[in-house]
Protein backbone atom coordinates (compact mmCIF):
# COMPACT_ATOMS: atom_id res chain seq x y z
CA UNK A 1 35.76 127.91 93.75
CA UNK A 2 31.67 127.32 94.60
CA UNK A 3 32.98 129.37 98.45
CA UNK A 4 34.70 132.05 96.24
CA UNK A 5 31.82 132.77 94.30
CA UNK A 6 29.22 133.02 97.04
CA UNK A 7 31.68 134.55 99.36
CA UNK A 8 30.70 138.05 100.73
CA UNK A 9 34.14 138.72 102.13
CA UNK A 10 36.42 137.81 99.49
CA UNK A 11 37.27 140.69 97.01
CA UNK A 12 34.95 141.52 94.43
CA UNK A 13 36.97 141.12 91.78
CA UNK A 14 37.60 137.33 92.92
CA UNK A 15 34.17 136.58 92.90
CA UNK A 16 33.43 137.63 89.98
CA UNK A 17 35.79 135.82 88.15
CA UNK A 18 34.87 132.24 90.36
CA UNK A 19 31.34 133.10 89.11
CA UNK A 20 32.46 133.73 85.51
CA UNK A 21 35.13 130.44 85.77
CA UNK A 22 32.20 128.08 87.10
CA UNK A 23 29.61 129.24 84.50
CA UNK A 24 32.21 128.36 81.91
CA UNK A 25 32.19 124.87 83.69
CA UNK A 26 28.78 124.26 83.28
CA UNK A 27 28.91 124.64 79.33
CA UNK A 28 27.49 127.67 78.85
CA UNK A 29 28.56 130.21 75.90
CA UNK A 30 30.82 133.19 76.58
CA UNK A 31 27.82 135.47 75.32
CA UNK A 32 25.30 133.98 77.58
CA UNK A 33 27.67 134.07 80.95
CA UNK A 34 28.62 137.89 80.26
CA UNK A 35 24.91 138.81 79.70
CA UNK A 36 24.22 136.80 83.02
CA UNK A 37 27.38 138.44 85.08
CA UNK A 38 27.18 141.65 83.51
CA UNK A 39 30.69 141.55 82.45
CA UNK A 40 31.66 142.39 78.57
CA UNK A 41 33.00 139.20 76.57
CA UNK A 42 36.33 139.99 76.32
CA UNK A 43 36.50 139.59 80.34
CA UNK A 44 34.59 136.41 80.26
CA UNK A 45 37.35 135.01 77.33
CA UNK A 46 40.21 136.67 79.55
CA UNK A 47 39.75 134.81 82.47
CA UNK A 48 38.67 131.91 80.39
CA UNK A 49 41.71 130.88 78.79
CA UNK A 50 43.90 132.26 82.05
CA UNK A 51 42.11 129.81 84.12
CA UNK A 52 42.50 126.93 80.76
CA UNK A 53 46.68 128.02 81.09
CA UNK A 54 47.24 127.93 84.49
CA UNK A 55 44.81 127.16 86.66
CA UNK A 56 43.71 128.92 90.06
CA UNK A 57 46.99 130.81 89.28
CA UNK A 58 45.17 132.33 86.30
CA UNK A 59 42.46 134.06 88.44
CA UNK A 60 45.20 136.49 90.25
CA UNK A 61 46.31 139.42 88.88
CA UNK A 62 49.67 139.81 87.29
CA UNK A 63 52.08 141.96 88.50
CA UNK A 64 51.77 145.67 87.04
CA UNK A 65 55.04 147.65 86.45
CA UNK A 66 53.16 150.78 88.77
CA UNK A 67 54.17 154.24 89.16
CA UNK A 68 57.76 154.61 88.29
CA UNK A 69 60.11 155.73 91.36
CA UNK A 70 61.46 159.26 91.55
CA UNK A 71 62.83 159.44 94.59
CA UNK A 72 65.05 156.11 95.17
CA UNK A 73 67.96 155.14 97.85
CA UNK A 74 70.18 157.42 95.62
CA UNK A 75 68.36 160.17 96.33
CA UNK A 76 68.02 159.51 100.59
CA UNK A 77 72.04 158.95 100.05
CA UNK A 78 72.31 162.79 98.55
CA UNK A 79 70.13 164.54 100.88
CA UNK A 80 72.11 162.39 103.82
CA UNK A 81 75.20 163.70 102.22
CA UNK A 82 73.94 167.40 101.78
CA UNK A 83 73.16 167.22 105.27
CA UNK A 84 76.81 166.34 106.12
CA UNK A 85 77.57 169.88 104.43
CA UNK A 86 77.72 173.18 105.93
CA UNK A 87 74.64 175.01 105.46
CA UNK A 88 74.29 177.82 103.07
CA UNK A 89 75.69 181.13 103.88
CA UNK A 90 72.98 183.42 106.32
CA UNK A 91 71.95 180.13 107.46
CA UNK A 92 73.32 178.12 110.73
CA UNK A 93 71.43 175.05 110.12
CA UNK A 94 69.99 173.24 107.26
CA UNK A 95 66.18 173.22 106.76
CA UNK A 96 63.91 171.61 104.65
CA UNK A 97 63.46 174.22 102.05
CA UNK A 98 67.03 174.70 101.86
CA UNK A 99 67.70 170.84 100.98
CA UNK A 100 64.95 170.95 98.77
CA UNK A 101 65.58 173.87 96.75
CA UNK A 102 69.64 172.77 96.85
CA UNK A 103 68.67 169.42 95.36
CA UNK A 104 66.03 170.82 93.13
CA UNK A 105 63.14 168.08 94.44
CA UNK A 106 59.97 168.88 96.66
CA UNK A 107 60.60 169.58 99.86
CA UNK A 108 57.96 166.99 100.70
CA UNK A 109 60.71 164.70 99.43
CA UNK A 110 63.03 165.81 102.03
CA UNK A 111 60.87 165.74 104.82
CA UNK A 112 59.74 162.15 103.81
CA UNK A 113 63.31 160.64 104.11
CA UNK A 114 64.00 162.92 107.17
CA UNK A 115 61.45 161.36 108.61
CA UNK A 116 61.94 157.77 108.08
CA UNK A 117 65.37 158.28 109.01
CA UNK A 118 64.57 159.88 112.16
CA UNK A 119 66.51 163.06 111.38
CA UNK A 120 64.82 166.03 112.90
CA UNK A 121 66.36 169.55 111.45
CA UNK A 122 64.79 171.89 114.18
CA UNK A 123 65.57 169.86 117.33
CA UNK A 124 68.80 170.71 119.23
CA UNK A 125 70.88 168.67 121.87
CA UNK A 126 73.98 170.14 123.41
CA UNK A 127 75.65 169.50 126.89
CA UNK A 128 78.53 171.19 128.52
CA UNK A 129 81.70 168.96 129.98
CA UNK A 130 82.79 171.27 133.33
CA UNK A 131 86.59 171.22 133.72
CA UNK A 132 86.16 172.41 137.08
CA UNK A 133 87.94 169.72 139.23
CA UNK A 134 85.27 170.73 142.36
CA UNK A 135 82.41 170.39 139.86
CA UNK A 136 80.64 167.42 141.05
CA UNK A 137 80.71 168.11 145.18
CA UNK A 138 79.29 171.91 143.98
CA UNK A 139 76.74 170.34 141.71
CA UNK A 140 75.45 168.10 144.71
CA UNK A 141 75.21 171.14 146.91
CA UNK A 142 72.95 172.86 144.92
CA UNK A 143 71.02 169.48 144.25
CA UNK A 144 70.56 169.75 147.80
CA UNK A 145 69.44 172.70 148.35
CA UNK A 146 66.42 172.33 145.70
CA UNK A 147 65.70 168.56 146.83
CA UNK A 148 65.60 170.06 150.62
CA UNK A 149 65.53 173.67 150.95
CA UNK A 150 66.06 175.49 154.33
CA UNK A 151 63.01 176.89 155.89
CA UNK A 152 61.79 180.21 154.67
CA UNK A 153 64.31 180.16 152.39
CA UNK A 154 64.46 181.16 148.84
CA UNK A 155 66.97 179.10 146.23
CA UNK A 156 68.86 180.66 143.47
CA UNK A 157 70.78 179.08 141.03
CA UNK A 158 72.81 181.24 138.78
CA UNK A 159 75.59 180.97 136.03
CA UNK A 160 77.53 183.18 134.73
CA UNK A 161 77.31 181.88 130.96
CA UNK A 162 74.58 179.29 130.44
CA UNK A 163 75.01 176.48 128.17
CA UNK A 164 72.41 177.41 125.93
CA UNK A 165 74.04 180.48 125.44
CA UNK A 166 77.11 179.31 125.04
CA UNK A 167 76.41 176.84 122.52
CA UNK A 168 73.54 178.02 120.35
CA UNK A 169 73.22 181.18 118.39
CA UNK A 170 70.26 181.42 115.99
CA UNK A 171 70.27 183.17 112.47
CA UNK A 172 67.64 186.15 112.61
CA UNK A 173 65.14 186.10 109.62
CA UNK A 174 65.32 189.49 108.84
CA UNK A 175 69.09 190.70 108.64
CA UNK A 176 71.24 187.51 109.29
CA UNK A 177 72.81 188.08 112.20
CA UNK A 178 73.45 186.30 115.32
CA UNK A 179 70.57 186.41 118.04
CA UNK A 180 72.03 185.33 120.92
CA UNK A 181 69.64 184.64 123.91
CA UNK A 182 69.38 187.33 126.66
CA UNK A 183 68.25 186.08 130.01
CA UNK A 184 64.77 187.51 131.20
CA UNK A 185 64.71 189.93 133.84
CA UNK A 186 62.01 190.36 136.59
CA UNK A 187 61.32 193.93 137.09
C-alpha cells in the first residue's frame, strides 16, 4: 500500500485512494485527510468503509453496467442474412448504403461487421473453367511464347470473349443498365 501511494506509474486514481486508506491508518479524522488530499469527505468515507468491507478488493472499482449495446450478434446474423439476398432491383450487388438503409441502422454499422467479418462488398473474384479438351497444351504455348519470345518478335494474346466480360456486368449510376466492358483500342 506505502509503493501504491508513492508510485508514479500506478494509476492516479489508485494512489489516491492508498494515500487516503493509509492516512485513515494513522488515526487521523476524515475531515483532516480530505483537506490534506484534496478529496471531498464523502470520497475519503467511500473508500473508507470499502477498504473496512473487503479489503484491497475495496480499492478497485466495481463493475459499471456501460453503454448499452445496439448493435449485438443478432444484428451481424441479419445483415449476414441480407447479404445472402438478392440485391435490390437497379442494383447487381449489395452495398453498404443499401444494407443500411434496408435494415434501417447506420451504415457505419454495416461496414463495422463487414469488416470484422472480412466481407468486402466492392471486391470481385471470378475464374473461367475451359471445356476445351486441348486447353492446357494451348495455354503452355502461349506461356511460352511470353516466358521466351522469338527474336524481334512481337506477342499477342487475344480472346474472343474475356472472362471479365463474360462474367461481370456493372449497374450504371445514371439509368440502370448494364455496362458491359469494351476492350480499348489503340488508334
Amino acid at each position: 500500500m506505502v509503493a501504491i501511494s508513492k508510485s508514479r506509474t500506478e494509476e492516479a486514481r489508485d494512489v489516491e485512494r492508498a494515500r487516503i486508506i493509509l492516512a485513515c491508518l494513522e488515526g487521523k479524522e476524515i475531515q483532516q485527510v480530505a483537506q490534506e488530499l484534496g478529496v471531498s469527505v464523502p470520497t475519503v468515507s467511500k473508500w473508507r468503509q470499502r477498504f473496512a468491507l473487503w479489503g484491497l478488493r475495496g480499492l478497485q472499482d466495481q463493475q459499471r453496467s456501460g453503454k448499452p449495446v445496439i448493435y449485438d450478434a443478432a444484428f451481424r446474423n441479419r445483415v449476414l442474412a441480407l447479404l445472402e439476398q438478392p440485391p435490390p432491383l437497379g442494383m447487381s450487388h449489395w452495398d453498404g448504403p443499401a444494407v443500411a438503409e434496408k435494415l434501417d441502422c447506420s451504415v457505419y454499422a454495416v461496414w463495422r461487421v463487414l469488416r470484422r467479418e472480412g466481407i468486402y462488398l466492392q471486391r470481385r473474384r471470378s475464374w473461367c473453367v475451359s471445356t476445351d479438351k486441348e486447353f492446357a497444351p494451348k495455354a503452355a504455348e502461349v506461356v511460352a511464347l511470353y516466358l521466351n519470345p522469338p527474336v524481334n518478335a512481337v506477342v499477342l494474346s487475344m480472346d474472343e470473349k474475356p472472362s471479365i466480360q463474360a462474367t461481370l456486368a456493372c449497374v450504371s449510376a445514371s439509368n440502370d443498365l448494364p455496362v458491359m466492358y469494351r476492350p480499348i483500342v489503340a488508334r
